[in-house]
Protein backbone atom coordinates (compact mmCIF):
# COMPACT_ATOMS: atom_id res chain seq x y z
CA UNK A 1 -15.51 183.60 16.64
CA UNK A 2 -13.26 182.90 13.76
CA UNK A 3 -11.20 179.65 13.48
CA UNK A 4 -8.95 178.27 11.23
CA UNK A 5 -10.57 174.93 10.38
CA UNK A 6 -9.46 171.90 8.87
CA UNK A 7 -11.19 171.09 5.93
CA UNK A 8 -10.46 168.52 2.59
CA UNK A 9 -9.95 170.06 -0.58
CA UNK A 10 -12.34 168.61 -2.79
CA UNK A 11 -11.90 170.79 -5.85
CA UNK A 12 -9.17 173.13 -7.25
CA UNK A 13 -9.92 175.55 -10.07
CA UNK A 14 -6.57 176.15 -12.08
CA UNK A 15 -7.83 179.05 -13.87
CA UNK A 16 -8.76 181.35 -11.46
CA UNK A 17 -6.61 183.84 -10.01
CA UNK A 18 -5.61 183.49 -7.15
CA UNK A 19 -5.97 179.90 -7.08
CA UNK A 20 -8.95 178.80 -5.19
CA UNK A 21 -10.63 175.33 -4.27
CA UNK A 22 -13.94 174.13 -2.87
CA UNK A 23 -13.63 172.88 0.78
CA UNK A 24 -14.85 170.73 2.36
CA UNK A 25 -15.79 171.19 6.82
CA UNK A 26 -17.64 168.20 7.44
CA UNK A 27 -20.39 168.68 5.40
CA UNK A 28 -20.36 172.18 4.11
CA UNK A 29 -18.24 173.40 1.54
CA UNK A 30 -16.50 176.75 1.02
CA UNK A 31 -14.41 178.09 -1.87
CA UNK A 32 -11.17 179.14 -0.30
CA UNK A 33 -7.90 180.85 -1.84
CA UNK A 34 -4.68 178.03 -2.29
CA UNK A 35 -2.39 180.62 -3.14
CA UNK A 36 -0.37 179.89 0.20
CA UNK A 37 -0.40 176.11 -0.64
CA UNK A 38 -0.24 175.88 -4.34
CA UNK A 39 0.68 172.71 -4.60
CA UNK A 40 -1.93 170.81 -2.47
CA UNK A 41 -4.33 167.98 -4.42
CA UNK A 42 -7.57 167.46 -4.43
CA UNK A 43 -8.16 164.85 -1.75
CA UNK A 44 -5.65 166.87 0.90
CA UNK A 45 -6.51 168.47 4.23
CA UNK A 46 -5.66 172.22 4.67
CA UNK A 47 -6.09 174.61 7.36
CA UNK A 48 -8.51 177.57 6.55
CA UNK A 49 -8.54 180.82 7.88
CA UNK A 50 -10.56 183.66 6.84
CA UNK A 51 -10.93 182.69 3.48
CA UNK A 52 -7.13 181.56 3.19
CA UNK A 53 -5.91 177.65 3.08
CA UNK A 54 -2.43 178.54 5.31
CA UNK A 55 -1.22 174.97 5.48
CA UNK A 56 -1.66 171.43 4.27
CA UNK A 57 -2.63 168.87 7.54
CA UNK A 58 -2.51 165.26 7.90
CA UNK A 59 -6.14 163.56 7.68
CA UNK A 60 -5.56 162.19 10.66
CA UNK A 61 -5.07 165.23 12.63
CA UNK A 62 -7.60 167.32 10.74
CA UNK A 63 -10.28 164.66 11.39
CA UNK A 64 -10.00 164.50 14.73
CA UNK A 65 -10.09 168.52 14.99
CA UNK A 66 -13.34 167.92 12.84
CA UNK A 67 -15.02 165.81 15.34
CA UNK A 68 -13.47 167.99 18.29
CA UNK A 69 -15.12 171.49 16.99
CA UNK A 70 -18.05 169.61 16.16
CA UNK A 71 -18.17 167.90 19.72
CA UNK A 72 -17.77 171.30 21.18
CA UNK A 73 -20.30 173.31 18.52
CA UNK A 74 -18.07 175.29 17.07
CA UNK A 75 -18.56 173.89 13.43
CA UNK A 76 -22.26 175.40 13.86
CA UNK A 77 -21.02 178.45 15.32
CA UNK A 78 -18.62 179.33 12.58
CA UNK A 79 -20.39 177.99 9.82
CA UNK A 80 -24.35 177.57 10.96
CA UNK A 81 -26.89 174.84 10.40
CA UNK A 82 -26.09 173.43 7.68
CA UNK A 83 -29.88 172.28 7.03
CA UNK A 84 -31.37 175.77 8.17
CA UNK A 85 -28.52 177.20 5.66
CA UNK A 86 -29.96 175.27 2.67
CA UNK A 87 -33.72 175.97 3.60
CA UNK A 88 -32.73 179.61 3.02
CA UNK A 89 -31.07 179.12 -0.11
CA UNK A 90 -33.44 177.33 -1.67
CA UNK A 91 -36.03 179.91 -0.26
CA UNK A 92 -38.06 177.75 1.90
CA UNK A 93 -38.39 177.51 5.88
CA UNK A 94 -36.18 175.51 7.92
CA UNK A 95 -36.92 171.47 8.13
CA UNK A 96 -35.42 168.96 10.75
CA UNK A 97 -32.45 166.94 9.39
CA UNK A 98 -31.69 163.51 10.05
CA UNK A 99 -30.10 164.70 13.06
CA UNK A 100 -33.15 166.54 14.26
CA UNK A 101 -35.43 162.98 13.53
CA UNK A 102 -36.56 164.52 9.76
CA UNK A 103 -35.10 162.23 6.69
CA UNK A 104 -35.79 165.54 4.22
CA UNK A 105 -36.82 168.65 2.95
CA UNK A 106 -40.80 168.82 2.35
């Protein structure tokens, strides 16, 4: 499935073209295009499809979506584990999280 998720913008690079920004979903961040909302700051919410930031959202609205897809596992879904992903990146198997009982990688 692909949704449009909230997520805060929590970086904008002016020079690159198009205009992108680092997003952040809760926990895991995503470059994404601004070009559609070129005048959002660092600090604002956005909706993010596909790669795209279409609109700017209200943090109260765009938490509660937040904890909604997370309530209903879609932040997983669209984005994956979040611990799992970093295990990979960093080359190394998968450890529990504090949400599994772990405190941190080994």
């Amino acid at each position: 499935m692909c949704l449009a998720v909230p997520g805060k913008v929590v970086a904008i690079d002016d020079s690159a073209d198009p205009l992108t920004g680092l997003i952040d979903f809760g926990g895991v961040q995503k470059q994404a295009c601004l070009e559609y909302v070129s005048d959002v700051k660092v600090g604002e919410y956005v909706i993010v499809h596909v790669g795209f930031a279409l609109q700017r959202l209200d943090e109260e609205s765009a938490l509660a979506s937040l904890k909604l897809f997370e309530e209903l596992g879609l932040l997983e879904e669209e984005f994956g584990d979040a611990w799992e992903q970093a295990a990979k990146e960093a080359g190394g198997a998968a450890v529990a999280g504090p949400q599994d009982g772990g405190s941190e990688a080994r």
